[in-house]
PDB file of N, CA and C in Angstrom:
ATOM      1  N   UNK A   1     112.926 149.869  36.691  1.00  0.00           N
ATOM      2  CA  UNK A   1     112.151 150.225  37.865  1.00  0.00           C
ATOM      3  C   UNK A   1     110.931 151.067  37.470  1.00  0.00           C
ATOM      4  N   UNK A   2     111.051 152.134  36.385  1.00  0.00           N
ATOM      5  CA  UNK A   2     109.737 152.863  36.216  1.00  0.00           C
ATOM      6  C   UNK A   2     108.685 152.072  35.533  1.00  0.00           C
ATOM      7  N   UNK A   3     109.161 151.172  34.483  1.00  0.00           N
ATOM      8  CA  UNK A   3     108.583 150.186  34.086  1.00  0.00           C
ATOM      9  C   UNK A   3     107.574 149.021  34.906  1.00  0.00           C
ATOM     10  N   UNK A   4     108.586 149.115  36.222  1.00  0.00           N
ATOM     11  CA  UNK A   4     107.379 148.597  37.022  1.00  0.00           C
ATOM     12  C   UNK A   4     106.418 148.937  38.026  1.00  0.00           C
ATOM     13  N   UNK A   5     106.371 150.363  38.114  1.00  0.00           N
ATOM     14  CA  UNK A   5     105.704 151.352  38.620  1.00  0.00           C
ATOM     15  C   UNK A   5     104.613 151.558  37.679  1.00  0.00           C
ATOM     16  N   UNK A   6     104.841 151.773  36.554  1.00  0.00           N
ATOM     17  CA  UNK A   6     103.782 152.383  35.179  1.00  0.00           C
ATOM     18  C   UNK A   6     103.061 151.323  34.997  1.00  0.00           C
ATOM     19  N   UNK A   7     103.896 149.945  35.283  1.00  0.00           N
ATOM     20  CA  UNK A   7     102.778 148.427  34.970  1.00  0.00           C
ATOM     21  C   UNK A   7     101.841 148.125  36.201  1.00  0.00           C
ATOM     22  N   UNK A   8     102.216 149.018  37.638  1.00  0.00           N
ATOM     23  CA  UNK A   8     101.452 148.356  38.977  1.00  0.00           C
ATOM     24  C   UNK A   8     100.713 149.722  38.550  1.00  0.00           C
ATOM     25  N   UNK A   9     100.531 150.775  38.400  1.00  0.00           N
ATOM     26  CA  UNK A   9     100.147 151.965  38.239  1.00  0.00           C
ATOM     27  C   UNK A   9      98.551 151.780  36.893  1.00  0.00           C
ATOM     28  N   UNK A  10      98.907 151.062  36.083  1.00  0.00           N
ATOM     29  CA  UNK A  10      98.474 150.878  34.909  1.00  0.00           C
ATOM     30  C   UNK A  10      97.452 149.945  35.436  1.00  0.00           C
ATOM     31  N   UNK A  11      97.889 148.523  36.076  1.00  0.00           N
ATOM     32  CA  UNK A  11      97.073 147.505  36.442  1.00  0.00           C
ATOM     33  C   UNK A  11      95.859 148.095  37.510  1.00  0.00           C
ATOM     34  N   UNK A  12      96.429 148.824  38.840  1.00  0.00           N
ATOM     35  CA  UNK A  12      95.371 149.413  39.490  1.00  0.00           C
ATOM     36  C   UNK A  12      94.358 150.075  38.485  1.00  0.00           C
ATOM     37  N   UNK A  13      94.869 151.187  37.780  1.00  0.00           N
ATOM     38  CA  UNK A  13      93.564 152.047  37.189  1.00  0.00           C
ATOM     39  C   UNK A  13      92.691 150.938  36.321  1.00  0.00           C
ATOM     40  N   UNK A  14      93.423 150.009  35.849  1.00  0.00           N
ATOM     41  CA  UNK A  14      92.356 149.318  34.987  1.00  0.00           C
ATOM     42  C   UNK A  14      91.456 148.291  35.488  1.00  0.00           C
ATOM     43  N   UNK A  15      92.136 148.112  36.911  1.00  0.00           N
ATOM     44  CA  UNK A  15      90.892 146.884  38.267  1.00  0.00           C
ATOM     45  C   UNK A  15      89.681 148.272  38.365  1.00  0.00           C
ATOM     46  N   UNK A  16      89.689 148.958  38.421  1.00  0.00           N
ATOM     47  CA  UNK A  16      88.952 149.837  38.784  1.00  0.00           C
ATOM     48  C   UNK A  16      88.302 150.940  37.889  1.00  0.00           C
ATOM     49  N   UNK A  17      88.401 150.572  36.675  1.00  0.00           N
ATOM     50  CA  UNK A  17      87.470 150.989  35.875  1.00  0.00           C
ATOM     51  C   UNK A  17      86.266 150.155  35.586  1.00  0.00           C
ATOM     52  N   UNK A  18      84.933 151.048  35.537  1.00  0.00           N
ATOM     53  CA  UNK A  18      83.941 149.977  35.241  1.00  0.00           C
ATOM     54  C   UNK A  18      84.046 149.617  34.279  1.00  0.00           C
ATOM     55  N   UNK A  19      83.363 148.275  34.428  1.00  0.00           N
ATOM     56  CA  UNK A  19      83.192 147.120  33.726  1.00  0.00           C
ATOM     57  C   UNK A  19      81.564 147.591  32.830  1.00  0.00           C
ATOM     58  N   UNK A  20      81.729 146.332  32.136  1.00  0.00           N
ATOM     59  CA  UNK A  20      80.257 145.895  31.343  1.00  0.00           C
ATOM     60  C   UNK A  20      79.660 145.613  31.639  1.00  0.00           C
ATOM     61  N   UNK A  21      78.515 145.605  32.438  1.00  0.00           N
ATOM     62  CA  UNK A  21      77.720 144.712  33.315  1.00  0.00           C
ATOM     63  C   UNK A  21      76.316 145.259  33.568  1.00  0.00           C
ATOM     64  N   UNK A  22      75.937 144.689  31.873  1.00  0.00           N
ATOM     65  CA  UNK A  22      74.405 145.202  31.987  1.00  0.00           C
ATOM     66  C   UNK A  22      73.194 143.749  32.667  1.00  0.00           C
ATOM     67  N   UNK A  23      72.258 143.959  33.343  1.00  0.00           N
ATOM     68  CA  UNK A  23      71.621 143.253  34.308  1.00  0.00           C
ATOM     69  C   UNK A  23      71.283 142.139  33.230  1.00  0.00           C
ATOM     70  N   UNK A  24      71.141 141.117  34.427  1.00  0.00           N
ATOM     71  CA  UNK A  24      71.008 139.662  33.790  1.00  0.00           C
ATOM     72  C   UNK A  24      69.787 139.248  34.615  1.00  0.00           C
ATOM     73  N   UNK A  25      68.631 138.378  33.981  1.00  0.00           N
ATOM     74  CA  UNK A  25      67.723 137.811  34.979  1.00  0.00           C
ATOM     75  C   UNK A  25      67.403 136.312  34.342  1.00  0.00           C
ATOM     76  N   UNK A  26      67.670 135.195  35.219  1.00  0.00           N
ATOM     77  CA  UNK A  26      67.125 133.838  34.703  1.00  0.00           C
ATOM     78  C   UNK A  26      66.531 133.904  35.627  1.00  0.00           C
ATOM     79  N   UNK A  27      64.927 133.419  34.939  1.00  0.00           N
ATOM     80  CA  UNK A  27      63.994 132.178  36.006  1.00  0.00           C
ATOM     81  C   UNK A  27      63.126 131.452  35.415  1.00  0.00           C
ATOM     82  N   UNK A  28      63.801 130.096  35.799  1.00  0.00           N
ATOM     83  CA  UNK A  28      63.564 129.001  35.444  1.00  0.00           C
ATOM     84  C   UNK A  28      62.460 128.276  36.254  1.00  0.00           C
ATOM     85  N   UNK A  29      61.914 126.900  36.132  1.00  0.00           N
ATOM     86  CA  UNK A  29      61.413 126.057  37.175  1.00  0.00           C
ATOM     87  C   UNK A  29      62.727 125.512  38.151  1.00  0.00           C
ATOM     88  N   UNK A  30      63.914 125.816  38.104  1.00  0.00           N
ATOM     89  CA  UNK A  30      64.875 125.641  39.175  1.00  0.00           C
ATOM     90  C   UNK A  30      65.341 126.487  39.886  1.00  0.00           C
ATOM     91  N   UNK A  31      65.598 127.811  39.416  1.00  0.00           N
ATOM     92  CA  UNK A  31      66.595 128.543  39.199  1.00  0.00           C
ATOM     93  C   UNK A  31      66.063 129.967  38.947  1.00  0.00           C
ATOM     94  N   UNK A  32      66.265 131.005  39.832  1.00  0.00           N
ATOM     95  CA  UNK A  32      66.123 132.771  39.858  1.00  0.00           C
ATOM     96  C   UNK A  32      67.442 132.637  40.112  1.00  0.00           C
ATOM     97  N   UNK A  33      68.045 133.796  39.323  1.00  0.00           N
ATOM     98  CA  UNK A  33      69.101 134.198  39.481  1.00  0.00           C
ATOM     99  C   UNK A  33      69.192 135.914  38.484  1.00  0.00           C
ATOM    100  N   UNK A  34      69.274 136.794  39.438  1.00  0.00           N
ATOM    101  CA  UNK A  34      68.943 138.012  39.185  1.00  0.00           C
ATOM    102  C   UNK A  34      70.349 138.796  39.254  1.00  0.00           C
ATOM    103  N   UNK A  35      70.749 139.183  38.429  1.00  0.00           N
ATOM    104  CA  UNK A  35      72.382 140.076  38.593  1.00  0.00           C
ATOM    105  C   UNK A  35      71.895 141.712  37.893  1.00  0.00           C
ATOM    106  N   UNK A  36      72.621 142.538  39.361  1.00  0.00           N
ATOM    107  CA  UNK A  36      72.540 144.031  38.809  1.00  0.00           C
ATOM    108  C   UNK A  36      73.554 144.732  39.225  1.00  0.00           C
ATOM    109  N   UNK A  37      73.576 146.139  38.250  1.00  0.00           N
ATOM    110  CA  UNK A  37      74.969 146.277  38.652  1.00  0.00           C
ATOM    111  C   UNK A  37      75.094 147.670  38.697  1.00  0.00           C
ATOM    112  N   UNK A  38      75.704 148.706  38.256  1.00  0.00           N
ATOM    113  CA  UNK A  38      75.413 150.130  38.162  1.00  0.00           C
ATOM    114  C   UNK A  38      75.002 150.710  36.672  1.00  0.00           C
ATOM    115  N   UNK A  39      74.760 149.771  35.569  1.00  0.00           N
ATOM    116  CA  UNK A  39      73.875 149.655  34.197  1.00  0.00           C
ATOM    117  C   UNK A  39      72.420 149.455  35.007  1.00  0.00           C
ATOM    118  N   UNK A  40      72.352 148.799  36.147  1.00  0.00           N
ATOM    119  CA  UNK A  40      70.750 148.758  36.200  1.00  0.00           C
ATOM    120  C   UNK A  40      69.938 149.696  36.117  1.00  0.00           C
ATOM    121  N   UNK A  41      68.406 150.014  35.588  1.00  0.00           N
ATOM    122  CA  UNK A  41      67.652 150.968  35.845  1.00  0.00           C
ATOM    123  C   UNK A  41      66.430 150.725  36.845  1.00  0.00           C
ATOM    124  N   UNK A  42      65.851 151.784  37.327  1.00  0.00           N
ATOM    125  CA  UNK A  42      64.998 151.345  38.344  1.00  0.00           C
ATOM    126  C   UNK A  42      63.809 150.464  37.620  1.00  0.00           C
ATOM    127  N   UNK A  43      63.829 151.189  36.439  1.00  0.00           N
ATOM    128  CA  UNK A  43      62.594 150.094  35.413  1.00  0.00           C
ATOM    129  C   UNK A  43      62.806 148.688  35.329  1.00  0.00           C
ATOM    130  N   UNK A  44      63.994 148.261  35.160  1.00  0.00           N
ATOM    131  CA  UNK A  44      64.489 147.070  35.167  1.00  0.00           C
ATOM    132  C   UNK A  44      64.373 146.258  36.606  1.00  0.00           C
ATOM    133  N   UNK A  45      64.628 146.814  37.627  1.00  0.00           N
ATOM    134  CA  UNK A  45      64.254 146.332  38.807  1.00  0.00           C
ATOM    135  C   UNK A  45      62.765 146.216  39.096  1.00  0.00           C
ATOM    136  N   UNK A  46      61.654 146.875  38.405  1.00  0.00           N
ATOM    137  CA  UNK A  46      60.470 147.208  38.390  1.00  0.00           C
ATOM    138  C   UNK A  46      60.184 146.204  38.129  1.00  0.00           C
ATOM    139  N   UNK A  47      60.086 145.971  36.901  1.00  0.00           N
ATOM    140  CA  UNK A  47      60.180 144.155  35.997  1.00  0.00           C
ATOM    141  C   UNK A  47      60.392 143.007  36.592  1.00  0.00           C
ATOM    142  N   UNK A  48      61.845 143.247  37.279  1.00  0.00           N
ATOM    143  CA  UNK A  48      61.851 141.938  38.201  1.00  0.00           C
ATOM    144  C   UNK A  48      61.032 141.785  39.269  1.00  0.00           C
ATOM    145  N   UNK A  49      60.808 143.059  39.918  1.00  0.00           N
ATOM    146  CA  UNK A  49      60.185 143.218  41.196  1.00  0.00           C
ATOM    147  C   UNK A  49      58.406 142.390  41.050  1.00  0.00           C
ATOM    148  N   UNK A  50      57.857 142.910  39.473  1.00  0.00           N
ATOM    149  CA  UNK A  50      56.585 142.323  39.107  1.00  0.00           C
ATOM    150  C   UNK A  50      56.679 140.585  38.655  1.00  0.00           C
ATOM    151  N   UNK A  51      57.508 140.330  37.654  1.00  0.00           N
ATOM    152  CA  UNK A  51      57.942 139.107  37.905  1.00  0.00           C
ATOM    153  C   UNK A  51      57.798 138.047  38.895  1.00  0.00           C
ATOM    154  N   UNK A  52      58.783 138.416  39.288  1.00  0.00           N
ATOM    155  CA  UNK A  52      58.989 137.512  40.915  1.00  0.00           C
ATOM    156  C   UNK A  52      57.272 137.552  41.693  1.00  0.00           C
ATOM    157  N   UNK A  53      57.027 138.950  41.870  1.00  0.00           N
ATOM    158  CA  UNK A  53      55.562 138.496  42.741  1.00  0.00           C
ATOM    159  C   UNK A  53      54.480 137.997  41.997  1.00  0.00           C
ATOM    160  N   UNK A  54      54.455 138.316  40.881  1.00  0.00           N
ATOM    161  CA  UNK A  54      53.782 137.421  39.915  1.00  0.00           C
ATOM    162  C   UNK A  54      53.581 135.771  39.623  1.00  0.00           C
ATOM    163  N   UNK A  55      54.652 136.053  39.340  1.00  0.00           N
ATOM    164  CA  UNK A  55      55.255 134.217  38.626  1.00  0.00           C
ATOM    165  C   UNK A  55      55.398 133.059  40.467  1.00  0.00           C
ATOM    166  N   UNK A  56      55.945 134.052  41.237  1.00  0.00           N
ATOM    167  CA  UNK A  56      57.040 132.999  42.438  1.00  0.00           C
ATOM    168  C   UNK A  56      56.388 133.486  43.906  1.00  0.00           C
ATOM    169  N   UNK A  57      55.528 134.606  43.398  1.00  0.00           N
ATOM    170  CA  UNK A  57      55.046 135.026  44.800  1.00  0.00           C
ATOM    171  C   UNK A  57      55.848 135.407  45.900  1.00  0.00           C
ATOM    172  N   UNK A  58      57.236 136.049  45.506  1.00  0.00           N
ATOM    173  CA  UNK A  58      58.502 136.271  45.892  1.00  0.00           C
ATOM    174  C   UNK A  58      58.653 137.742  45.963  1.00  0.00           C
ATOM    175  N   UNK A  59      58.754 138.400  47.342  1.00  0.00           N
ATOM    176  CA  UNK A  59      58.823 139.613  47.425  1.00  0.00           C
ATOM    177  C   UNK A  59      59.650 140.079  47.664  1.00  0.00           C
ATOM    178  N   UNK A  60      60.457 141.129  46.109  1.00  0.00           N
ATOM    179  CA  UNK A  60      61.751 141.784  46.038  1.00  0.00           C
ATOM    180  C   UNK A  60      61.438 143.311  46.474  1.00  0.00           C
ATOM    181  N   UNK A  61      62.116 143.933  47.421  1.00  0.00           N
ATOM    182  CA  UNK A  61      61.982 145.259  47.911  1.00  0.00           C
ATOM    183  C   UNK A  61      63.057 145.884  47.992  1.00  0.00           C
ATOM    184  N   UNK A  62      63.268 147.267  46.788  1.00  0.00           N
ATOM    185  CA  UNK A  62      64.181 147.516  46.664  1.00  0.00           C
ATOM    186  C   UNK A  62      64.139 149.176  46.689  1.00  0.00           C
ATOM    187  N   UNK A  63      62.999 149.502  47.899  1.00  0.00           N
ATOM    188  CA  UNK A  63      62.345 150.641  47.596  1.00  0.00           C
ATOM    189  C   UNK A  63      63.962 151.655  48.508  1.00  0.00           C
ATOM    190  N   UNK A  64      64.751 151.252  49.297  1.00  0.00           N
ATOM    191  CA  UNK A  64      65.721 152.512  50.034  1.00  0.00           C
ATOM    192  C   UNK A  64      66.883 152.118  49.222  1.00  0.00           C
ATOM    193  N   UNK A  65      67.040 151.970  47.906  1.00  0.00           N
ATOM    194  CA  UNK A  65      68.145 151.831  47.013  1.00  0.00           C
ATOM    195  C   UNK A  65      67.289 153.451  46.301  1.00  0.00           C
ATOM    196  N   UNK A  66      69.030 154.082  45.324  1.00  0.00           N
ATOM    197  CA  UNK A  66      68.995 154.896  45.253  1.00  0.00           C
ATOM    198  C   UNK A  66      69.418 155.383  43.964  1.00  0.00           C
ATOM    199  N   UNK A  67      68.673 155.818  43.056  1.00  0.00           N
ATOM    200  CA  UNK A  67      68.873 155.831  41.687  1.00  0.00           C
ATOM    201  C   UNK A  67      69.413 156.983  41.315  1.00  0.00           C
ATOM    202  N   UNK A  68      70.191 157.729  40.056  1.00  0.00           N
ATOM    203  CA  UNK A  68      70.400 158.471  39.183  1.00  0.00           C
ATOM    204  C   UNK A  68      69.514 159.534  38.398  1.00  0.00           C
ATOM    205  N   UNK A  69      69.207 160.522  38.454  1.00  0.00           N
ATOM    206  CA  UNK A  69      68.508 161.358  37.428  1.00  0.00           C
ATOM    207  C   UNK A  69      68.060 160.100  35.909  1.00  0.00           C
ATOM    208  N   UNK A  70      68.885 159.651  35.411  1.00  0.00           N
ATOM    209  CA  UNK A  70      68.601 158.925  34.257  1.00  0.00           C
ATOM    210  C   UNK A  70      68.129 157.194  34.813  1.00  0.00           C
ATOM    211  N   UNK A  71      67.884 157.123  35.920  1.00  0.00           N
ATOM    212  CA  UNK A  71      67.356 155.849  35.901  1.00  0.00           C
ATOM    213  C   UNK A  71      68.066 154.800  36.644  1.00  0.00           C
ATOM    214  N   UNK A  72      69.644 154.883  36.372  1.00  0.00           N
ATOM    215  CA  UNK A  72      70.093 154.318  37.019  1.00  0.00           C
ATOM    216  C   UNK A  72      70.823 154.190  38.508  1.00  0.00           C
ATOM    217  N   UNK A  73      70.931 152.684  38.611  1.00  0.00           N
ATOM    218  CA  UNK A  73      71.208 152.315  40.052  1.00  0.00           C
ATOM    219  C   UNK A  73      72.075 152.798  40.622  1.00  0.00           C
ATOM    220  N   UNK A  74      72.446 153.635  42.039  1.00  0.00           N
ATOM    221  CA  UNK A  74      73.391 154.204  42.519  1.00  0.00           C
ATOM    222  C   UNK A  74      74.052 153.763  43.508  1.00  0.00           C
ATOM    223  N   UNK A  75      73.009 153.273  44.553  1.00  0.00           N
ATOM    224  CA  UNK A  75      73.529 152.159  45.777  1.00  0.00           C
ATOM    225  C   UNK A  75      71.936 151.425  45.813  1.00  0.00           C
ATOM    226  N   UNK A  76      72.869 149.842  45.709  1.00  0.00           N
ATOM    227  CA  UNK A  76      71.722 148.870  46.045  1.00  0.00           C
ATOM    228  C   UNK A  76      71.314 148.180  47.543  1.00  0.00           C
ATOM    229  N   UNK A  77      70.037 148.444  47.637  1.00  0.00           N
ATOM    230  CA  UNK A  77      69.361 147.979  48.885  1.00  0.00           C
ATOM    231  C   UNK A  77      68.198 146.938  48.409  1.00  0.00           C
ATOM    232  N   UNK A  78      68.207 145.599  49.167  1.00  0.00           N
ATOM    233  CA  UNK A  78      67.758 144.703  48.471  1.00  0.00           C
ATOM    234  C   UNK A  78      67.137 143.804  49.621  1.00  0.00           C
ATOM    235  N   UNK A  79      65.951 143.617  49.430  1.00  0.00           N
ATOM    236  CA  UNK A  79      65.243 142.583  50.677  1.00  0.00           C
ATOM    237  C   UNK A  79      64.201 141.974  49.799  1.00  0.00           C
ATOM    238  N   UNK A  80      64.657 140.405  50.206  1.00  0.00           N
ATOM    239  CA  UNK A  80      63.944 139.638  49.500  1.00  0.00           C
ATOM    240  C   UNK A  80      63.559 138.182  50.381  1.00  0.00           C
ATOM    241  N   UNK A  81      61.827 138.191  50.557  1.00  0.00           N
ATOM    242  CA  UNK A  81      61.231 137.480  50.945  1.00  0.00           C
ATOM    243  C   UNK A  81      60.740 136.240  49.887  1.00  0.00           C
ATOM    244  N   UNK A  82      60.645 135.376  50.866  1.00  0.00           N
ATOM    245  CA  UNK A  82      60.565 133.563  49.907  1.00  0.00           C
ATOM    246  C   UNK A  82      58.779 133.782  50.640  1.00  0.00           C
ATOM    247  N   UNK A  83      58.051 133.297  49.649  1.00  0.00           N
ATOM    248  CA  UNK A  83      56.387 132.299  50.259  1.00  0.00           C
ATOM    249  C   UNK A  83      56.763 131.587  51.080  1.00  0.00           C
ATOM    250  N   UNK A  84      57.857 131.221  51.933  1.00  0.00           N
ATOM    251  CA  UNK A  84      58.028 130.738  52.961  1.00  0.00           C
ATOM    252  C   UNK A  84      58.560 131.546  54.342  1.00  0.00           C
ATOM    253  N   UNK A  85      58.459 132.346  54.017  1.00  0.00           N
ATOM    254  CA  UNK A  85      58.859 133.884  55.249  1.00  0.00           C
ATOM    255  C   UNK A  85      60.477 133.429  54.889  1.00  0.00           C
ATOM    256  N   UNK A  86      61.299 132.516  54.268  1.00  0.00           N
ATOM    257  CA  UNK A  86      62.913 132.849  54.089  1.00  0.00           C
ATOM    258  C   UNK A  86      63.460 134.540  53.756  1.00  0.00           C
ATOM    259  N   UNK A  87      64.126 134.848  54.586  1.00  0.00           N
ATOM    260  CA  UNK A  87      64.513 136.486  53.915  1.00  0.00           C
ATOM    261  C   UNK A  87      65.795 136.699  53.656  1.00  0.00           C
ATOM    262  N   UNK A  88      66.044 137.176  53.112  1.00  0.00           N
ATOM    263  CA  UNK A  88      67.799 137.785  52.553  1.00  0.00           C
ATOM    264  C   UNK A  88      67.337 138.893  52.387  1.00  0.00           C
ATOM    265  N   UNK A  89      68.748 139.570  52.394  1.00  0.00           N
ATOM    266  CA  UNK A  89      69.270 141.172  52.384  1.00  0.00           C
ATOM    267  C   UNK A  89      70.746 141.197  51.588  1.00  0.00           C
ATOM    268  N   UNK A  90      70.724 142.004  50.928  1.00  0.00           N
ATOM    269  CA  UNK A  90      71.918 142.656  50.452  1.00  0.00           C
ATOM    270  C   UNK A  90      72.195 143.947  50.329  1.00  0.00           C
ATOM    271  N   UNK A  91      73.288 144.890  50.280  1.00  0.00           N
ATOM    272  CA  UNK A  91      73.558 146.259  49.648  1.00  0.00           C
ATOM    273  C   UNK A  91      74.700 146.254  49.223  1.00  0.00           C
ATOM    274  N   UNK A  92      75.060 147.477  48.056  1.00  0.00           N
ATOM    275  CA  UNK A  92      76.131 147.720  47.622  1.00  0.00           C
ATOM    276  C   UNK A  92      76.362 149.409  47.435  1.00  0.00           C
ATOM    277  N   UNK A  93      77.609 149.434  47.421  1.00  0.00           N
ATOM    278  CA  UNK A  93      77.567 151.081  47.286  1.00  0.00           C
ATOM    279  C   UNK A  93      78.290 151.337  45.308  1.00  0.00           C
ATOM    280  N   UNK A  94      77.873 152.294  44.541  1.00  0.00           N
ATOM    281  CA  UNK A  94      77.899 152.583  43.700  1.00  0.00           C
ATOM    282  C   UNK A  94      79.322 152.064  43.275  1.00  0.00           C
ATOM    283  N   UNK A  95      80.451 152.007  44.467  1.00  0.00           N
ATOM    284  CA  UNK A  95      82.176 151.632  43.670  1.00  0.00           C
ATOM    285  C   UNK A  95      82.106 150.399  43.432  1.00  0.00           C
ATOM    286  N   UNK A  96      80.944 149.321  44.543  1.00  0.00           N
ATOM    287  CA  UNK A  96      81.204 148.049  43.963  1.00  0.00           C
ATOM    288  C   UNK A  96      80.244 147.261  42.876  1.00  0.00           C
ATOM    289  N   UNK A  97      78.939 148.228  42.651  1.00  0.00           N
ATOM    290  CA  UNK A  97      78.149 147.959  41.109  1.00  0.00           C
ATOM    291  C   UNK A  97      78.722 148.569  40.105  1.00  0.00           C
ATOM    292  N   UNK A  98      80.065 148.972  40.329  1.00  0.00           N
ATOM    293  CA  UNK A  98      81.048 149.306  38.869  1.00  0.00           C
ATOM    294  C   UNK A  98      81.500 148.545  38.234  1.00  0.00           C
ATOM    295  N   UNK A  99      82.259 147.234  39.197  1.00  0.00           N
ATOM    296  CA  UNK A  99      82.974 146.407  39.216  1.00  0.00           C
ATOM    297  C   UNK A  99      82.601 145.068  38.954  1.00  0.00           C
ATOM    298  N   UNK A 100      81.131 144.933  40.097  1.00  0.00           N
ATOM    299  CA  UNK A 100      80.771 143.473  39.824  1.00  0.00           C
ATOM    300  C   UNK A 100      79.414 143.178  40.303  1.00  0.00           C
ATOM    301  N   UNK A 101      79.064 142.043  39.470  1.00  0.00           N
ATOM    302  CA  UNK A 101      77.385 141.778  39.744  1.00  0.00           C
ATOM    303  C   UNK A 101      77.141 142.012  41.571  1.00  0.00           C
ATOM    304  N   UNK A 102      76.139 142.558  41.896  1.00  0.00           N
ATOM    305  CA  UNK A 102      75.192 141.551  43.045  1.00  0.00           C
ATOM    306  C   UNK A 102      74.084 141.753  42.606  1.00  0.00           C
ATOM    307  N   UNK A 103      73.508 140.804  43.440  1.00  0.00           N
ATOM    308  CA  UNK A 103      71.507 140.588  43.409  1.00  0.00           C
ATOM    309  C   UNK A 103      71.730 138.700  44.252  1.00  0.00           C
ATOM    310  N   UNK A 104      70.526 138.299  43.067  1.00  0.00           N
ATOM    311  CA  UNK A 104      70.287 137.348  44.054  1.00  0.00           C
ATOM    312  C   UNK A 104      70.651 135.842  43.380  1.00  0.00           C
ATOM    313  N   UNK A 105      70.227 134.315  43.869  1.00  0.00           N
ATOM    314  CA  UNK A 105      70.045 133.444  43.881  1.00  0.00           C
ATOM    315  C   UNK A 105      69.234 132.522  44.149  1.00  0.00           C
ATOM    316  N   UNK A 106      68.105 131.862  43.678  1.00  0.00           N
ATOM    317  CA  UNK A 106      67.005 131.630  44.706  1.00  0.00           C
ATOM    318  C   UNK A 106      67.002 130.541  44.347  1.00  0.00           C
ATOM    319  N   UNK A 107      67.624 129.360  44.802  1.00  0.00           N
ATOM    320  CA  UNK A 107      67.260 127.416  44.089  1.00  0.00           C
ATOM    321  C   UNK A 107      66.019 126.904  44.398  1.00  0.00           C
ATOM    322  N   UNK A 108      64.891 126.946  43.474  1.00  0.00           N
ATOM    323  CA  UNK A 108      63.736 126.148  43.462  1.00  0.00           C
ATOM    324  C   UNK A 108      63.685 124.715  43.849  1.00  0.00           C
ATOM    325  N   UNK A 109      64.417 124.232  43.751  1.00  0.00           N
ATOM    326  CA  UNK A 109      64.526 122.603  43.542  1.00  0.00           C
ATOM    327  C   UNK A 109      63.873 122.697  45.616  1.00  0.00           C
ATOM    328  N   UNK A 110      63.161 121.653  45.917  1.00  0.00           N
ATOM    329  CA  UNK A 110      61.835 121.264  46.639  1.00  0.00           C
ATOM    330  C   UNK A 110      63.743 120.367  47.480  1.00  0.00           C
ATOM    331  N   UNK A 111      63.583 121.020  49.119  1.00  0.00           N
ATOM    332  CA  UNK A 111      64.828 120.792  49.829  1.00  0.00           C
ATOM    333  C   UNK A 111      66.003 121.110  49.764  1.00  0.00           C
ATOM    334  N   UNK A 112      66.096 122.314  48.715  1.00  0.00           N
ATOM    335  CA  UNK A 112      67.589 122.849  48.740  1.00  0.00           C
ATOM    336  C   UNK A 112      68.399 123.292  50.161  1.00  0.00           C
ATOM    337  N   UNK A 113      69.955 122.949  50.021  1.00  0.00           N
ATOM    338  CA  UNK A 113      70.096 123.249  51.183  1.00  0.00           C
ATOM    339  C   UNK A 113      70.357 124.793  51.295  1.00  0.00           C
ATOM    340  N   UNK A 114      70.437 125.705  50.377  1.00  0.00           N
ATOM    341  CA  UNK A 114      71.161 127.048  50.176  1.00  0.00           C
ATOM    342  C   UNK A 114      69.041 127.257  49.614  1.00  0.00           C
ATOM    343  N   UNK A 115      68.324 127.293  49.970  1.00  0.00           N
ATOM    344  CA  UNK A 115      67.343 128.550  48.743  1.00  0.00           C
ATOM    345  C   UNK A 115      67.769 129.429  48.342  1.00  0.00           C
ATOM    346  N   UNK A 116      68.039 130.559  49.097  1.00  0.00           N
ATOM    347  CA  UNK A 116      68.752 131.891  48.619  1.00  0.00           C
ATOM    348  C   UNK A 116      69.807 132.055  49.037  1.00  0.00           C
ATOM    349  N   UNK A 117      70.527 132.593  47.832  1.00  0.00           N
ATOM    350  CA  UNK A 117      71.954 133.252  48.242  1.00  0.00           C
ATOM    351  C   UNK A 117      71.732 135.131  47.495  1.00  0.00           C
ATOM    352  N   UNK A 118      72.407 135.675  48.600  1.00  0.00           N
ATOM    353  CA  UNK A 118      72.121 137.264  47.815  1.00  0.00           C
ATOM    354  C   UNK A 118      73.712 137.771  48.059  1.00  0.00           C
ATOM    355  N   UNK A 119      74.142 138.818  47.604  1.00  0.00           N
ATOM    356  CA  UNK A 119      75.359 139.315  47.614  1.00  0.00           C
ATOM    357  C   UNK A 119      76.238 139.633  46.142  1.00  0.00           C
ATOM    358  N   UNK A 120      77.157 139.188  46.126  1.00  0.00           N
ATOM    359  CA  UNK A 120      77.954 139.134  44.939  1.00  0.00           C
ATOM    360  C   UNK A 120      77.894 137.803  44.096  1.00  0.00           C
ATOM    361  N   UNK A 121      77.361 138.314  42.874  1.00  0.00           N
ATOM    362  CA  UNK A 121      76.914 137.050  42.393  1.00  0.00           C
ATOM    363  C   UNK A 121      78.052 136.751  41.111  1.00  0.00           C
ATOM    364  N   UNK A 122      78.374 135.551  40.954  1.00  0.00           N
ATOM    365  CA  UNK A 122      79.463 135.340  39.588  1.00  0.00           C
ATOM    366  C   UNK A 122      78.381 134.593  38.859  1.00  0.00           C
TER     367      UNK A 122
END
């Protein structure tokens, strides 16, 4: 019986330790796909933020998210406009950029039925 207390005991603390999850960004001619997590820094969001309006004319606004003394991401606030007025929104609070990606999804391909997906991204 303690054995299986110390193993459900053991399993919780270790769902809930952060993870590895330093930011990921593809963009392709198909394919944005932006993952951040509580490794992100605001510089790094900076980058994407120039990127995107640069390259896609895609406006990422991530100005009421809330960073760390050292840079990093604390709770994410995320609004993101398509050259087509399409908008998404996401947020996360600091317990769930421990754990697991969010940001975005944006399918280029000309009639997608999804353009953007934002939230929790795998």
């Amino acid at each position: 019986m303690r054995t299986l207390i110390f193993i459900s005991v053991l399993t919780t603390f270790l769902g809930c330790t952060p993870k590895d999850l330093p930011t990921q960004v593809l963009m392709n001619e198909e394919l944005i796909e932006v993952k951040l997590s509580y490794m992100s820094t605001k510089d790094e969001l900076q980058n994407v933020q120039s990127q995107l309006s640069i390259q896609y004319d895609i406006d990422f606004n991530f100005k009421n998210s809330t960073f760390f003394e050292d840079g990093k991401l604390r709770d994410l606030n995320l609004k993101v406009t398509l050259p087509n007025g399409t908008i998404g929104k996401t947020s996360a609070m600091y317990a769930i950029l421990e754990t697991k990606y969010v940001g975005l999804r944006i399918n280029l391909k000309e009639g997608a039925m999804t353009p953007i997906e934002m939230g929790t991204i795998y």
